[in-house]
Protein backbone atom coordinates (compact mmCIF):
# COMPACT_ATOMS: atom_id res chain seq x y z
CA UNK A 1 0.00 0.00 0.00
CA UNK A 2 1.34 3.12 -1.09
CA UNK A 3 0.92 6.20 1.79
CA UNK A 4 1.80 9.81 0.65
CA UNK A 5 1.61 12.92 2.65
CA UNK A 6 1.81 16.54 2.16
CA UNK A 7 2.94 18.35 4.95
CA UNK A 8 2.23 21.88 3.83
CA UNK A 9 -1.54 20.96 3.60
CA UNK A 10 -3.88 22.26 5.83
CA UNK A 11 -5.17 18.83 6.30
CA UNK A 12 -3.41 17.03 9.60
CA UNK A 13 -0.85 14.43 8.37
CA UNK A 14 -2.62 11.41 10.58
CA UNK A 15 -5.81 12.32 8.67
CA UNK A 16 -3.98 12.02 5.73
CA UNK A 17 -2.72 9.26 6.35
CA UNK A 18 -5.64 7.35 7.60
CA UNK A 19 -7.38 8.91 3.77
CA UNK A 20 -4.49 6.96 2.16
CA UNK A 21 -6.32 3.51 3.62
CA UNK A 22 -9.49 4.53 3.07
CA UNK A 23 -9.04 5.10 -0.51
CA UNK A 24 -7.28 1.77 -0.88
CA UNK A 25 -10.11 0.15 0.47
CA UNK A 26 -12.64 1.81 -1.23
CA UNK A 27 -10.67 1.49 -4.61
CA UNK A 28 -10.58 -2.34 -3.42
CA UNK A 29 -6.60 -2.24 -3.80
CA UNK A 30 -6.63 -3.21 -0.41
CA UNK A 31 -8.66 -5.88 1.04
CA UNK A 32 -10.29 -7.39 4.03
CA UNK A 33 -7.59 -9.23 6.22
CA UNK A 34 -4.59 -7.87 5.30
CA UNK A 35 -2.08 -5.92 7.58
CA UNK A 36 -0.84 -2.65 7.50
CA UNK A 37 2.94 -2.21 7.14
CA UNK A 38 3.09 -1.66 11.17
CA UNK A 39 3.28 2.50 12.78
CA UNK A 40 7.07 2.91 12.74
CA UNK A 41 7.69 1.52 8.97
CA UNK A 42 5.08 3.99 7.67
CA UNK A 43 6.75 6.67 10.09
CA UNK A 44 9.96 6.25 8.74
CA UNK A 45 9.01 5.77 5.38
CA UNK A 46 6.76 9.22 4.93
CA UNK A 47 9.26 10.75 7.84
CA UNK A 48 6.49 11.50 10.58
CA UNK A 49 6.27 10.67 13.75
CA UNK A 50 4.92 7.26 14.45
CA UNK A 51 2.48 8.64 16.96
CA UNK A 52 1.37 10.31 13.89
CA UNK A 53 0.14 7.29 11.95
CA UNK A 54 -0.99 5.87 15.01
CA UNK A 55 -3.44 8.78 15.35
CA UNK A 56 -4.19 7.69 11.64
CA UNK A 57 -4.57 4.31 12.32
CA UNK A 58 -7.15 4.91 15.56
CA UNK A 59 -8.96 7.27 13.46
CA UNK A 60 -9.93 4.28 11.32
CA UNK A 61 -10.20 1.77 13.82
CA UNK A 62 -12.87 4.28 15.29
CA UNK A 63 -14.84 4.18 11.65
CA UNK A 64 -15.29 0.55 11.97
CA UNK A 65 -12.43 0.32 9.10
CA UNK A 66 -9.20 -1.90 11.01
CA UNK A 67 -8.60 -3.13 13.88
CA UNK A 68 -5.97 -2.93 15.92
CA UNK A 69 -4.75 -5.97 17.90
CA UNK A 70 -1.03 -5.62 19.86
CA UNK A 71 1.49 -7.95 18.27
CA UNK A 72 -0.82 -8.05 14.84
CA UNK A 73 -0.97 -5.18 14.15
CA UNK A 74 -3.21 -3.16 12.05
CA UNK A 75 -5.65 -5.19 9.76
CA UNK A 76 -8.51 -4.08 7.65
CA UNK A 77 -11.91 -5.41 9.14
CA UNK A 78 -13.67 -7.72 7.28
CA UNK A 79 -16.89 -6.01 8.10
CA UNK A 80 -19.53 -5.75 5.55
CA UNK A 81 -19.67 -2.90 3.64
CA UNK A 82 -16.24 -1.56 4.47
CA UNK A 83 -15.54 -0.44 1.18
CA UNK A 84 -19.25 1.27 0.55
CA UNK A 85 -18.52 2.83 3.90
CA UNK A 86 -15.28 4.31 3.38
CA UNK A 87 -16.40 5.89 0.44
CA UNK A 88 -18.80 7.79 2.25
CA UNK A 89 -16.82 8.54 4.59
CA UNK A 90 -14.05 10.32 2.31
CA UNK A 91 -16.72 11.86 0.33
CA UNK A 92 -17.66 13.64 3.90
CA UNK A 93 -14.46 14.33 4.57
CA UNK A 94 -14.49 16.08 0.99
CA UNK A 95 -17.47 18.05 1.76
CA UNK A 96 -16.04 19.37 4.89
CA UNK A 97 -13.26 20.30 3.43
CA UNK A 98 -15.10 21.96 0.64
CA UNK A 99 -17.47 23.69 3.00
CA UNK A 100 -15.14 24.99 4.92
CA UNK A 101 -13.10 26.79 1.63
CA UNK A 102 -17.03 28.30 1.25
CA UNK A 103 -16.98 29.88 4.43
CA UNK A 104 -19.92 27.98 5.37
CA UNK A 105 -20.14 27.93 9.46
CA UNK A 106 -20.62 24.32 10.97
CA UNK A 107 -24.13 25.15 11.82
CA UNK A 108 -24.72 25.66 8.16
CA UNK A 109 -23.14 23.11 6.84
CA UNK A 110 -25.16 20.72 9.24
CA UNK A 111 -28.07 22.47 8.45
CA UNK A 112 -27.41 21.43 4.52
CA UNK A 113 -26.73 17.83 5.81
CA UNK A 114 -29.99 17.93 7.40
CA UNK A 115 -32.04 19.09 4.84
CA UNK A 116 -30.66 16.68 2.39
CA UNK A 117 -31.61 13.77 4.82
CA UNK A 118 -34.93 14.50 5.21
CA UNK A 119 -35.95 15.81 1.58
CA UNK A 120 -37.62 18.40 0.57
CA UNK A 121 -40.42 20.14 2.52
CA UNK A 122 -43.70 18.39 2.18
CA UNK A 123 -45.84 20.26 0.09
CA UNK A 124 -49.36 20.64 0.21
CA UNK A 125 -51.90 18.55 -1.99
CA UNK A 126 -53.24 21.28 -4.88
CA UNK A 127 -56.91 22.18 -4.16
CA UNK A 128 -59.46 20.16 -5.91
């Protein structure tokens, strides 16, 4: 799995990081049951510090998208709908980001979220 970081982005490096897997899985590049390269090889590798990845790592663990098991390792879950999932969930990070370069508050941009969730106001019947 190939990670790549840019450190002048405004975007944390363990976020980036932890987008790197999610767009392997979602691509389907990388599958259910395999490992991660483990914290300190990535570390070294992108030169960040491994608490770094680990941050990146947790991140996904806490989406439901590896698990973390000492003296395993990192390994993608096998849960259904991993891939479906983080799709959506880099597609929100997308939006966020995209929101934010709008100017839109948090409030608003929830507000958006909202609205799209539960459809268009109801409309009355036309009168007979």
């Amino acid at each position: 799995m190939l990670f790549r970081v840019l450190p002048g982005s405004p975007v944390p490096l363990g976020e980036q990081i932890a987008a790197c897997v999610r767009g392997a899985i979602a691509d389907g590049t990388a599958a259910p049951g395999e490992r991660l390269p483990p914290a300190r090889e990535v570390a070294d590798s992108l030169g960040v510090n491994v608490h770094t990845v680990l941050r990146g790592f947790q991140r996904l663990r806490d989406e439901g998208l590896l698990e973390l098991r000492r003296g395993r390792g990192a390994v993608i879950t096998a849960a259904p709908g991993a891939a479906g999932r983080a799709r959506i969930t880099e597609s929100v990070h997308s939006l966020v980001r995209q929101a934010r370069e709008l100017g839109l508050t948090d409030q608003e941009f929830l507000s958006m979220v909202h609205n799209g969730l539960v459809g268009p106001p109801a409309t009355a019947p036309p009168a007979p």
